[in-house]
Every structure is written in structure tokens, then in C-alpha cells.
Protein backbone atom coordinates (compact mmCIF):
# COMPACT_ATOMS: atom_id res chain seq x y z
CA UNK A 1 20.82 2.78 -19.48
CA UNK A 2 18.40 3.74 -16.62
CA UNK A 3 14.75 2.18 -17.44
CA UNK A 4 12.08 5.05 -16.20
CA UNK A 5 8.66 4.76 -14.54
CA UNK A 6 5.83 6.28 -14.15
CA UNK A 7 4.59 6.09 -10.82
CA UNK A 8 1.23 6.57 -9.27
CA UNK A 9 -0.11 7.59 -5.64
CA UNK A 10 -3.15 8.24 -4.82
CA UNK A 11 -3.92 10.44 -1.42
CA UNK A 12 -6.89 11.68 0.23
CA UNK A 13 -5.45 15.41 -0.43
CA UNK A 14 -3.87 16.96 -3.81
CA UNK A 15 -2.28 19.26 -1.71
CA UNK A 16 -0.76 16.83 0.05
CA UNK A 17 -0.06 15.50 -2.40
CA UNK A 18 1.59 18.69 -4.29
CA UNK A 19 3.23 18.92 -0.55
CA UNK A 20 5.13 15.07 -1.43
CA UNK A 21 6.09 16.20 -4.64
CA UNK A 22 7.85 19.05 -4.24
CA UNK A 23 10.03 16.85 -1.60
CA UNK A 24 10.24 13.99 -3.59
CA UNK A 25 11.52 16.62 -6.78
CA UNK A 26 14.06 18.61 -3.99
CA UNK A 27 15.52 15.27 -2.81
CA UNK A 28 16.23 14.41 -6.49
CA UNK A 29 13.65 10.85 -6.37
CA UNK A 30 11.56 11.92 -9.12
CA UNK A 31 12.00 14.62 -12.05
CA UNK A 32 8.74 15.96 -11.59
CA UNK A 33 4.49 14.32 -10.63
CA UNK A 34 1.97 15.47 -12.43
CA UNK A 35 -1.43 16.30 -9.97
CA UNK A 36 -5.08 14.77 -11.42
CA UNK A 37 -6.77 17.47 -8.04
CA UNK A 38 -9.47 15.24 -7.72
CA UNK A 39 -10.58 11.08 -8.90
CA UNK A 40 -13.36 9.04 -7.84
CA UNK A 41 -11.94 5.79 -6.13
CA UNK A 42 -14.35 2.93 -5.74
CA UNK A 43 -12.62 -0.04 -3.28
CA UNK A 44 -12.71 -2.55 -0.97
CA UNK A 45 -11.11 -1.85 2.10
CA UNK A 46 -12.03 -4.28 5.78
CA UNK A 47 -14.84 -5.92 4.44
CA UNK A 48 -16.97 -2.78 2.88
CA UNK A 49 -16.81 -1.17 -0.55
CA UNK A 50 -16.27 2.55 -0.51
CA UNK A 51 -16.99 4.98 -2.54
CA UNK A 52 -14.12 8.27 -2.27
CA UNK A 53 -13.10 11.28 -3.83
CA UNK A 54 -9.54 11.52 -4.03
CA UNK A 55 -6.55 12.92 -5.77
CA UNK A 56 -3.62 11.42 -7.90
CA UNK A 57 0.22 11.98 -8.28
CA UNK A 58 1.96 10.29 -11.69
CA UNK A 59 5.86 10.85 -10.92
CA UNK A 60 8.40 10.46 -13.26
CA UNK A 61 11.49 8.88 -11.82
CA UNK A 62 14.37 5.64 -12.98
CA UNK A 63 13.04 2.45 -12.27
CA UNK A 64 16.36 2.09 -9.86
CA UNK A 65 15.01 4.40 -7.35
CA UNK A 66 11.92 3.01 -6.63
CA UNK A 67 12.86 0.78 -3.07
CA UNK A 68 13.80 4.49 -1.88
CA UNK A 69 10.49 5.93 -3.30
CA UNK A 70 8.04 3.28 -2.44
CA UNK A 71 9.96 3.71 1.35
CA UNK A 72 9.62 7.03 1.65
CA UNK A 73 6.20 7.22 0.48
CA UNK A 74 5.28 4.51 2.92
CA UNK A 75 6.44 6.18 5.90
CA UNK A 76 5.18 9.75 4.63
CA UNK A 77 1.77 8.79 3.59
CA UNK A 78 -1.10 9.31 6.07
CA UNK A 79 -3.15 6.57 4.74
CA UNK A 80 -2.35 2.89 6.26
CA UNK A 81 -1.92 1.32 3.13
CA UNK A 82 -0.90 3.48 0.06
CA UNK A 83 -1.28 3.21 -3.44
CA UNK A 84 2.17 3.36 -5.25
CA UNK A 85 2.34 1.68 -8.30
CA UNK A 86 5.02 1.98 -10.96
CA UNK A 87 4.17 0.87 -14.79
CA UNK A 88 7.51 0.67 -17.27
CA UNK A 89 7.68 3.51 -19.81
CA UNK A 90 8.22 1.30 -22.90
CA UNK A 91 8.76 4.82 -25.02
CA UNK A 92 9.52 8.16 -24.70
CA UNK A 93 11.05 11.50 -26.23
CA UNK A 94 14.92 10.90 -25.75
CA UNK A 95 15.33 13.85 -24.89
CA UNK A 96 12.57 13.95 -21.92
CA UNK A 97 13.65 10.83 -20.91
CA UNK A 98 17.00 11.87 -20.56
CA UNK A 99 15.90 14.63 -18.54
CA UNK A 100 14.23 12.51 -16.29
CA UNK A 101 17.41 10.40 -15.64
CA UNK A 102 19.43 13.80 -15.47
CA UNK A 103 17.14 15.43 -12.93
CA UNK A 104 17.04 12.30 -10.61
CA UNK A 105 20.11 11.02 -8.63
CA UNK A 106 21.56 7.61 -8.47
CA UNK A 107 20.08 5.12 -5.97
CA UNK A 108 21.87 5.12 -2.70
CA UNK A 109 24.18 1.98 -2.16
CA UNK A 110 23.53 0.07 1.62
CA UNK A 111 25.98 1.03 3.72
């Protein structure tokens, strides 16, 4: 059985972040993201702390697609070094979890 994630990304945008998503969804790497339009980040980035409004993404995907995700995002996102993060679902409706699996593809094999 495929484990599932949920996966966070934070971006300066949320529609940039709706933008990702709906790739991310048609390409079959997550089920679905869920936008928070705006978050306060507070960070440390080359030696100062800053202080930024942002938004969030929380995607649902399997666990077994996230070298492909965290990839994609990488190369995608306009910020040097992104936030994705992915935290184990230890439980979940069956049936949403199996929707989740059902609505994502398998992880591409290396050629």
C-alpha cells in the first residue's frame, strides 16, 4: 500500500501558487493542494531575519512521488531556495485516502 503525504510550499504568490497546483493536479503528482492566500513568515535568510507575507500550498500526494515533486517544484519555483516539506499522514478516511492514491499516478521508473 502507497503511504500518502501531505506536502507543504510556501511561495511569495497564492496565485502562483494556485498556478503550480493546477499543474501539479493535471500531471497526476498530487490529488489536489489546498491554498492558506496569505501567512506571515518570519526567517533567516543571508545573515538577516525577515519578516514576509506569504502564501501556502498543502498537497496531497503518495509518499512515492515525492523525488518527482520536490524536482519539479525546484525547478518551477521562483524563489532560490523553496520550502517543500512532506509530513507522513499517519491516518486518514479510507476512502479519501484511496482517492488520493487513485487520482495520482505511479512514480516514473529511470530509464
Amino acid at each position: 500500500m502507497d503511504e500518502i503525504v501531505d506536502v507543504s510550499v510556501t511561495a511569495d504568490s497564492a496565485d502562483w501558487l494556485a498556478e503550480l497546483t493546477h499543474a501539479l493536479v493535471e500531471d497526476r503528482l498530487v490529488a489536489c493542494g489546498n491554498i492558506v492566500p496569505q501567512i506571515r513568515s518570519i526567517y533567516r535568510w543571508e545573515d538577516a531575519i525577515d519578516d514576509d507575507r506569504e502564501a501556502m500550498v498543502v498537497l496531497h500526494t503518495r509518499a512515492s512521488l515525492m523525488p518527482e515533486l520536490i524536482e519539479r517544484i525546484r525547478r518551477e519555483h521562483p524563489y532560490d531556495t523553496p520550502q517543500v516539506l512532506a509530513v507522513p499522514v499517519i491516518g486518514a478516511n479510507p476512502a479519501y485516502r484511496n482517492w488520493i492514491v487513485a487520482e495520482t499516478r505511479e512514480p516514473k521508473t529511470p530509464a
